[in-house]
Protein backbone atom coordinates (compact mmCIF):
# COMPACT_ATOMS: atom_id res chain seq x y z
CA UNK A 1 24.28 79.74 -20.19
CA UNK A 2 22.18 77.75 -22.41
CA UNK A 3 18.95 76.16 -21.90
CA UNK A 4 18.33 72.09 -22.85
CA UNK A 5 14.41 72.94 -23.54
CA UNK A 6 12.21 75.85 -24.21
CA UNK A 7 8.12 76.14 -23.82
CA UNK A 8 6.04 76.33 -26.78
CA UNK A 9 4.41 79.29 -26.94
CA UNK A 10 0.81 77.50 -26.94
CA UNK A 11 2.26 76.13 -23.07
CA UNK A 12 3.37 80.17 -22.05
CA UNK A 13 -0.30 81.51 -23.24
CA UNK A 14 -2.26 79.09 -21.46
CA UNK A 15 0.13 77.81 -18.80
CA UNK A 16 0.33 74.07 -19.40
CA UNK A 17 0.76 71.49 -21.84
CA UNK A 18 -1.80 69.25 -23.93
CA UNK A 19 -2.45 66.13 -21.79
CA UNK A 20 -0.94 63.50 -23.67
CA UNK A 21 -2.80 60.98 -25.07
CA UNK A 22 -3.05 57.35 -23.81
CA UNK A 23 -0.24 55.40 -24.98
CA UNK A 24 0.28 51.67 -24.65
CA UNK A 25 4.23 50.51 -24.16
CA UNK A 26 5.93 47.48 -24.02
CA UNK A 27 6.60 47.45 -20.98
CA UNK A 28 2.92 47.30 -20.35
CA UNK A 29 2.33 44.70 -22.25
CA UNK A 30 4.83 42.92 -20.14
CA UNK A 31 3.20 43.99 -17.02
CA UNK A 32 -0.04 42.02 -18.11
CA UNK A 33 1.96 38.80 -18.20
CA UNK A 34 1.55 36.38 -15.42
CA UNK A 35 4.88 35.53 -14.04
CA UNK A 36 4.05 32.17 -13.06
CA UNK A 37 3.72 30.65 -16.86
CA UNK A 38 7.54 30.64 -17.25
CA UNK A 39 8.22 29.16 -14.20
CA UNK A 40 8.52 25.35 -13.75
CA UNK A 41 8.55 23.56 -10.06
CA UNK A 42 8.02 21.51 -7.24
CA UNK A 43 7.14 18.88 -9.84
CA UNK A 44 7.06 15.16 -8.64
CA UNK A 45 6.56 12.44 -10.57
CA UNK A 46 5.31 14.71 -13.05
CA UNK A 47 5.35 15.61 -16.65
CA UNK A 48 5.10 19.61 -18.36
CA UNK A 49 5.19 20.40 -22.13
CA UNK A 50 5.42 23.62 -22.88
CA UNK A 51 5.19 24.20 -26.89
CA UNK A 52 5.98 26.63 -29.41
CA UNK A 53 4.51 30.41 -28.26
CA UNK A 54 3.84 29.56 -24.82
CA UNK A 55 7.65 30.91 -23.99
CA UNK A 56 8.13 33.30 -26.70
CA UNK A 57 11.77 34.63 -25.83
CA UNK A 58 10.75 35.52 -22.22
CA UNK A 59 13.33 33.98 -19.03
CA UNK A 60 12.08 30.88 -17.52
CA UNK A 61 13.19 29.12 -14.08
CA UNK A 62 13.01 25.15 -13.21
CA UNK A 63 13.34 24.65 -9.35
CA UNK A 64 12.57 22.37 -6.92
CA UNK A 65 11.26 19.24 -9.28
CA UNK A 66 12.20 15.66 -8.65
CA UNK A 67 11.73 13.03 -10.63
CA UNK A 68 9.88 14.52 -13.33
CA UNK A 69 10.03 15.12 -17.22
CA UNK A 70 10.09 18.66 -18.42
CA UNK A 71 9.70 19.83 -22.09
CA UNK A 72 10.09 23.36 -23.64
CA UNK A 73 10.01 23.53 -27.16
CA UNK A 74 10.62 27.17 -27.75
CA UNK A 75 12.78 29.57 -28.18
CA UNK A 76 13.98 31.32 -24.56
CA UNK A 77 15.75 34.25 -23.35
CA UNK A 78 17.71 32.67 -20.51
CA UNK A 79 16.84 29.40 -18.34
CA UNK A 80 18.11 28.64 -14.47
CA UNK A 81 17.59 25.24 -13.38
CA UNK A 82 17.75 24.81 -9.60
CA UNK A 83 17.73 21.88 -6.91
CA UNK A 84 16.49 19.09 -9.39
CA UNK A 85 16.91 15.85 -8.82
CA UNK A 86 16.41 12.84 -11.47
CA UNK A 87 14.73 15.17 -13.95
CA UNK A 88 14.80 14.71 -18.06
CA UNK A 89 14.74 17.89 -19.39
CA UNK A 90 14.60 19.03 -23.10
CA UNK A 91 14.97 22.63 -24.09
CA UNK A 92 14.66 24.51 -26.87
CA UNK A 93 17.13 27.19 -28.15
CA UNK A 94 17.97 29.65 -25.30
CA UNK A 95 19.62 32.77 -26.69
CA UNK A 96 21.52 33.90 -23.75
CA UNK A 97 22.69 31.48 -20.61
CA UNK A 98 21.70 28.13 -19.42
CA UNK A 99 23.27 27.98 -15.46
CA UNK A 100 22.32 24.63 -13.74
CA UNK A 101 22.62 24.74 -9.87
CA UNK A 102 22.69 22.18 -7.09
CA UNK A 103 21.24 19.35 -9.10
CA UNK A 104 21.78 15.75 -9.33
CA UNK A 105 21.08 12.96 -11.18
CA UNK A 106 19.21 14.75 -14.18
CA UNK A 107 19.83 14.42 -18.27
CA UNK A 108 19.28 17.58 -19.84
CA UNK A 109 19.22 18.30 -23.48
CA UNK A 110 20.10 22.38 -23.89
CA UNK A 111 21.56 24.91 -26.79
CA UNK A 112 22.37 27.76 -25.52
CA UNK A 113 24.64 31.08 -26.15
CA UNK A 114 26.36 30.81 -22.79
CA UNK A 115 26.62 27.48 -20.56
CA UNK A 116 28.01 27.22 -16.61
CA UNK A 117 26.85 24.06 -14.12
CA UNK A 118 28.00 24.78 -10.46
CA UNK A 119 27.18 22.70 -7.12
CA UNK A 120 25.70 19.52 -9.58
CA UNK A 121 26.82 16.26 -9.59
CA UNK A 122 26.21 12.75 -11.58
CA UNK A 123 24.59 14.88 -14.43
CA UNK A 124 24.42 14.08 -18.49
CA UNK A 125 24.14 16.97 -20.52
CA UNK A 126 23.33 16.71 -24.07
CA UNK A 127 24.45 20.21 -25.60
CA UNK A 128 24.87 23.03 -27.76
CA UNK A 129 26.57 26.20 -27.10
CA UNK A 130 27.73 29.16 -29.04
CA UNK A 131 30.76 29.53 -26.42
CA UNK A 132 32.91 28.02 -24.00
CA UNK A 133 31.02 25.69 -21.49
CA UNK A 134 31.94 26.37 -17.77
CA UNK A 135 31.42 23.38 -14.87
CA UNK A 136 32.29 24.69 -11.43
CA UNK A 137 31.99 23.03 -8.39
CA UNK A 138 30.94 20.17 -9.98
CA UNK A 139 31.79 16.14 -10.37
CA UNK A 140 30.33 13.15 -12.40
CA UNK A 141 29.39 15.93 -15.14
CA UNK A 142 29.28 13.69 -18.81
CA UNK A 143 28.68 15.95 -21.78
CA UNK A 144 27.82 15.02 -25.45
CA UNK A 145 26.60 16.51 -28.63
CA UNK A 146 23.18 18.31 -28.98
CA UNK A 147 20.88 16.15 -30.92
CA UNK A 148 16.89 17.05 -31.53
CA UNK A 149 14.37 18.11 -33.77
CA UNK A 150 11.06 19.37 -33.51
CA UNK A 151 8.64 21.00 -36.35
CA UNK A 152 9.19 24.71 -35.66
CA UNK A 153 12.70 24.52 -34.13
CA UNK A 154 14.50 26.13 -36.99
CA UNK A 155 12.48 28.82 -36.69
CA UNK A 156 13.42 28.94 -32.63
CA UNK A 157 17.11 28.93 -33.48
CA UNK A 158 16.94 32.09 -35.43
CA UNK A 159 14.69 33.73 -33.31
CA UNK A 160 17.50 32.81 -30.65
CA UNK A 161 20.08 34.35 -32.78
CA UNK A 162 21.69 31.10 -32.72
CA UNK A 163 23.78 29.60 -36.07
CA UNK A 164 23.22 25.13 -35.95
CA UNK A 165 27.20 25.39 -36.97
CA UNK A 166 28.19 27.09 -33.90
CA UNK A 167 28.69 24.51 -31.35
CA UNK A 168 31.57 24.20 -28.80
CA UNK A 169 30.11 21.59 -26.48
CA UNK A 170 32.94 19.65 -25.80
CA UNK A 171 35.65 22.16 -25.31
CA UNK A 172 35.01 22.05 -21.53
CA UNK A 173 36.73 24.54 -18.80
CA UNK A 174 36.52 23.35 -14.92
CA UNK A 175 36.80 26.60 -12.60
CA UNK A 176 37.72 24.32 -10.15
CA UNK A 177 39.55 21.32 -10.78
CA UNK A 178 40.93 18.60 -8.78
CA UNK A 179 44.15 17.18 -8.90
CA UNK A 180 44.14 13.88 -9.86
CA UNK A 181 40.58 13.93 -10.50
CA UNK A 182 38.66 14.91 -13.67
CA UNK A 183 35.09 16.47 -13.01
CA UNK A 184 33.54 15.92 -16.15
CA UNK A 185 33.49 13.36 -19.24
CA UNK A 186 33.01 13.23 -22.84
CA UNK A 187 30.05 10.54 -23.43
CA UNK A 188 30.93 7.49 -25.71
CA UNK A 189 30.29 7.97 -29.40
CA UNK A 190 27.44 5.44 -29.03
CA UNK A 191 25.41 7.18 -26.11
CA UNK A 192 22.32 9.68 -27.52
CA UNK A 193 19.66 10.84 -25.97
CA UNK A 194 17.82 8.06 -27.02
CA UNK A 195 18.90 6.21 -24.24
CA UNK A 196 17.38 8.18 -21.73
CA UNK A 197 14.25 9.38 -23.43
CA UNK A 198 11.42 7.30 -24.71
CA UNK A 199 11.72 8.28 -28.40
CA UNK A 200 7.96 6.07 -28.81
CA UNK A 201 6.34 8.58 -26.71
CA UNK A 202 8.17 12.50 -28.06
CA UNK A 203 7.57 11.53 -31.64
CA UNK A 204 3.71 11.66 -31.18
CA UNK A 205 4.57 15.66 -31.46
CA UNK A 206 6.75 15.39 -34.24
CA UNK A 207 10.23 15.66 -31.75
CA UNK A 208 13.41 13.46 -32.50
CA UNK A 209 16.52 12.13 -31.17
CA UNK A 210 17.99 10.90 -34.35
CA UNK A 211 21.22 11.43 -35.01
CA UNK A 212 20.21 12.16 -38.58
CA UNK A 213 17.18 14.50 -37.92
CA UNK A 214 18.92 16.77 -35.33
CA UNK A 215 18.93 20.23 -36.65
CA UNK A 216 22.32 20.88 -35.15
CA UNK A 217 24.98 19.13 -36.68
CA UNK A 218 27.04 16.05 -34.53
CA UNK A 219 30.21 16.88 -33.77
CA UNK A 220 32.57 14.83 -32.49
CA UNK A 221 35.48 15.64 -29.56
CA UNK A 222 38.19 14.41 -31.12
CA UNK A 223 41.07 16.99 -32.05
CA UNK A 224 43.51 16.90 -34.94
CA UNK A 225 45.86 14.37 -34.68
CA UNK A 226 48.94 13.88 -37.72
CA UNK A 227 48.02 10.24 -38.06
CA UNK A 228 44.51 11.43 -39.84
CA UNK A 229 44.05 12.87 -42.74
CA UNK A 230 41.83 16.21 -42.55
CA UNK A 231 39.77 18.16 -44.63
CA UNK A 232 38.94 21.60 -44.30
CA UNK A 233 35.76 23.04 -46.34
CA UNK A 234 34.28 26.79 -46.50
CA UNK A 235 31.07 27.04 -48.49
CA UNK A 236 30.51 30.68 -49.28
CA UNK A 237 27.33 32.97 -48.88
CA UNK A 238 25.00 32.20 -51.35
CA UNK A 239 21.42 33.54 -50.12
CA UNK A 240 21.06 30.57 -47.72
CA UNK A 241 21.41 28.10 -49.99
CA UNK A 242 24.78 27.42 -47.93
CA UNK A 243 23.44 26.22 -44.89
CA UNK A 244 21.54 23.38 -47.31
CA UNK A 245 24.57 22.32 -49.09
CA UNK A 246 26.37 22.11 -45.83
CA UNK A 247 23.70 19.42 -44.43
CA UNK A 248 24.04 17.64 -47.47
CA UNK A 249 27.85 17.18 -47.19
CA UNK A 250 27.57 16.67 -43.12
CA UNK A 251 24.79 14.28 -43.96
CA UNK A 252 26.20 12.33 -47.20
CA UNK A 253 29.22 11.67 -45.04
CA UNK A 254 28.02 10.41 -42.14
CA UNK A 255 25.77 8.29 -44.28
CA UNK A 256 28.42 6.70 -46.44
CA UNK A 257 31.69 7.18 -44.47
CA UNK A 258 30.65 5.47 -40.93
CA UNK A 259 35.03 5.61 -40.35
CA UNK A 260 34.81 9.93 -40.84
CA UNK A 261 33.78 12.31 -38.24
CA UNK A 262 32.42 15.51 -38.45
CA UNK A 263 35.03 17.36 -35.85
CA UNK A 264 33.65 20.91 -35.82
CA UNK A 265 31.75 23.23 -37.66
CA UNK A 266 31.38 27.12 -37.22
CA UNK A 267 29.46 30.22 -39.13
CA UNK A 268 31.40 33.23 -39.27
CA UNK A 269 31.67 36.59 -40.95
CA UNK A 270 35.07 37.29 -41.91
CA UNK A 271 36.62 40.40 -43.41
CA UNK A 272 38.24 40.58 -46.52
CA UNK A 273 41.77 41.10 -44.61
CA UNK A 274 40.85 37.60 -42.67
CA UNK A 275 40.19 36.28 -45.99
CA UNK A 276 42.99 36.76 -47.23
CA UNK A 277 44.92 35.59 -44.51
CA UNK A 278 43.45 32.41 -44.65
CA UNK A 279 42.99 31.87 -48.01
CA UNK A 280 45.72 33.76 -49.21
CA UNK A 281 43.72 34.30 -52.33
CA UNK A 282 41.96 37.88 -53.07
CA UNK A 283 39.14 35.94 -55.07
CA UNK A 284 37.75 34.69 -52.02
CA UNK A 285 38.08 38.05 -49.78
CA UNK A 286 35.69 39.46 -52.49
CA UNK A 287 33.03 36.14 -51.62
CA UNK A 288 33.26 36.89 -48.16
CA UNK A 289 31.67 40.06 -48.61
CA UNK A 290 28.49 39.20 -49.06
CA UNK A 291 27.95 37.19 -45.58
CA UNK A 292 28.96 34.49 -43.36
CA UNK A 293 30.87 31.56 -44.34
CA UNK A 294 30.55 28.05 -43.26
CA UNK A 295 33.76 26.52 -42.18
CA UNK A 296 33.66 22.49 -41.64
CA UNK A 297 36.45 19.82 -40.46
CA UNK A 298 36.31 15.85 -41.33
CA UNK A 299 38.47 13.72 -40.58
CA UNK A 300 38.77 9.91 -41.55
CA UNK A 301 40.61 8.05 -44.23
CA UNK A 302 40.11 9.15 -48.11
CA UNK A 303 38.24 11.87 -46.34
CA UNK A 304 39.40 14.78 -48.69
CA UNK A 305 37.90 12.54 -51.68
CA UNK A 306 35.37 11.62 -50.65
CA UNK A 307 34.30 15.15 -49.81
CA UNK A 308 35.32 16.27 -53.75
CA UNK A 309 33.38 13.32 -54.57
CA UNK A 310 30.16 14.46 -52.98
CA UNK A 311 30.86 18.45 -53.97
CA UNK A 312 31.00 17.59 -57.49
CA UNK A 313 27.86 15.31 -57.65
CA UNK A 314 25.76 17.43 -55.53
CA UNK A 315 26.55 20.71 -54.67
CA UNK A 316 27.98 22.37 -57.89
CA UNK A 317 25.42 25.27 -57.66
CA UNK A 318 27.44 26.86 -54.58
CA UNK A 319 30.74 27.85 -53.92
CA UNK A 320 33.04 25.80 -51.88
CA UNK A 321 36.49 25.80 -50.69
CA UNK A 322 38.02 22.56 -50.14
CA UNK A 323 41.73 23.27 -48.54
CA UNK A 324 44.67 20.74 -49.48
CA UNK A 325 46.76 22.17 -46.29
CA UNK A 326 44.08 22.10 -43.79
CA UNK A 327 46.24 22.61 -40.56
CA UNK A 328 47.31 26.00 -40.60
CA UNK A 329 44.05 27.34 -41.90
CA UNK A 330 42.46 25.62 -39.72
CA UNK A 331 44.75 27.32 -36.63
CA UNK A 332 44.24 30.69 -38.66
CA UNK A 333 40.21 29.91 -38.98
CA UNK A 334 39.81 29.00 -35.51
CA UNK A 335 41.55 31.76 -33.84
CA UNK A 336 39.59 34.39 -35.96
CA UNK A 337 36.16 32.80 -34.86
CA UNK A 338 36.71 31.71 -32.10
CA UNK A 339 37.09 35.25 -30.59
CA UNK A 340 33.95 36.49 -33.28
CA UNK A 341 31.54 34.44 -31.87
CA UNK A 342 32.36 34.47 -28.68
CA UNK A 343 30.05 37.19 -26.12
């Protein structure tokens, strides 16, 4: 038989080992943290900011608050929010889940990797999430797009190891639906967060509402629909100047075409054999190599010109795709990442 370890011969000749040295771990570091800062509750008529650092990635739990406004602008690990009741609450980006439990009558702005609501009722939920939302147990639920801003919120997203493109908010599943009744909603068009939250009062810290400042892109729920024309745009890694040129399109068009929508946008990696079998061009397997892509819908009249239009005035210093057949790339696009960014 063989042994796993042997003794030094220093440990045979004088029968036991060096003492090892103090050490300091992580884990101790975590030890010295007092529990109590990322936990939020039995707030009543009450305000609590918490700002960038104060969170730092760590889990943080909202109970028991009623009537109150809560703010964390920071980047978190995971958030529960239980038994509120006619709360506002803005988050920053939370890498892993959001789950909401036995609440009612709150408005809650929240990007997150993973979203579920169960046991709520009468809720509005302004969001962003990397995957599928779940509602369970749940009625009166009204969902619409993720729209904020804050100084150092960019930074939060990435430390989240969230992508602003990667939103699925309205693309709701009900564990337990009712027949003849629908538990949730999508909001009108013309509903923000701006009217819930007094915008005079956040923008003293340098946060926003606006449509146009939001650092995640608004996406509409609207699916394709023959009667529309589409267009279907990739712009290629290029050192992150990408994710710029993408804003610029997003935001030119939303500017100057108030009849197009935005309907989706996603970040992906693809492979050079998904390349190619959406593209059906090996030039463009070759760009993929080099990182993620940026894949954006519109929709509205003229939309396909109007996006060349903007491409060739602004953003000839990156590679773009612009697709002239957007509806089976778009199937073959969607099914690849969808499944790649899901957990």
């Amino acid at each position: 038989m063989g042994c796993l370890c042997q003794k030094s011969k220093k440990e045979d000749s004088y029968g036991a080992s060096k003492p090892i040295e103090n050490v300091e771990y992580s884990w101790d570091k975590r030890r010295s943290m007092n529990v109590d800062d990322f936990i939020i509750q039995n707030l009543e008529n009450d305000e609590k900011w918490k700002i960038g650092g104060t969170i730092n990635g760590e889990q943080v739990v909202i109970q028991n608050c009623k009537n109150s406004s809560i703010y964390i602008l920071d980047h978190v690990n995971t958030i529960t929010i239980d038994d509120c009741v006619s709360c506002k609450i803005i988050i920053g980006p939370v890498k892993g889940s959001a789950f909401l439990r036995d609440c009612e009558d709150c408005v809650c702005l929240i990007a997150c990797g993973q979203f579920r609501i169960r046991d709520c009722r009468n809720m509005v939920i302004f969001l962003s999430c990397a995957t599928q939302p779940i509602i369970e147990s749940s009625s009166s639920i009204r969902f619409g797009c993720y729209q904020l801003f804050y100084p150092s919120i960019k930074d939060h997203f990435k430390d989240a190891h969230l992508s602003i493109f990667n939103n699925t908010w309205s693309r709701i599943h009900d564990f337990t639906p009712v027949e003849g009744e629908l538990n949730w909603g999508i909001l009108p068009e013309n509903t923000t967060p701006q009217n819930y939250f007094s915008c005079h009062d956040l923008s003293r810290v340098g946060l926003s509402l606006s449509v146009m400042d939001s650092i995640v892109p608004y996406t509409t729920a609207v699916k394709m629909c023959e009667r529309v024309e589409h267009c279907f745009i990739v712009f290629f890694f290029c050192e992150g100047q990408e994710e710029d040129a993408a804003r610029v399109l997003i935001d030119k068009i939303y500017l100057e075409r108030v009849d197009c929508r935005l309907v989706w946008s996603r970040q992906v990696e693809l492979s050079s054999h998904e390349s190619c079998n959406i593209f059906q061009d090996e030039s463009y397997a070759r760009l993929t190599k080099h990182g993620p892509v940026i894949g954006l819908l519109f929709s509205g009249p003229c939309i396909t010109y109007s996006c060349n239009q903007v491409i060739g005035e602004s953003l000839q210093h990156v590679t773009v795709y612009v697709s002239d057949s957007p509806r089976e790339q778009v199937n073959k696009f969607l099914s690849i990442t969808d499944m790649r960014i899901a957990f």
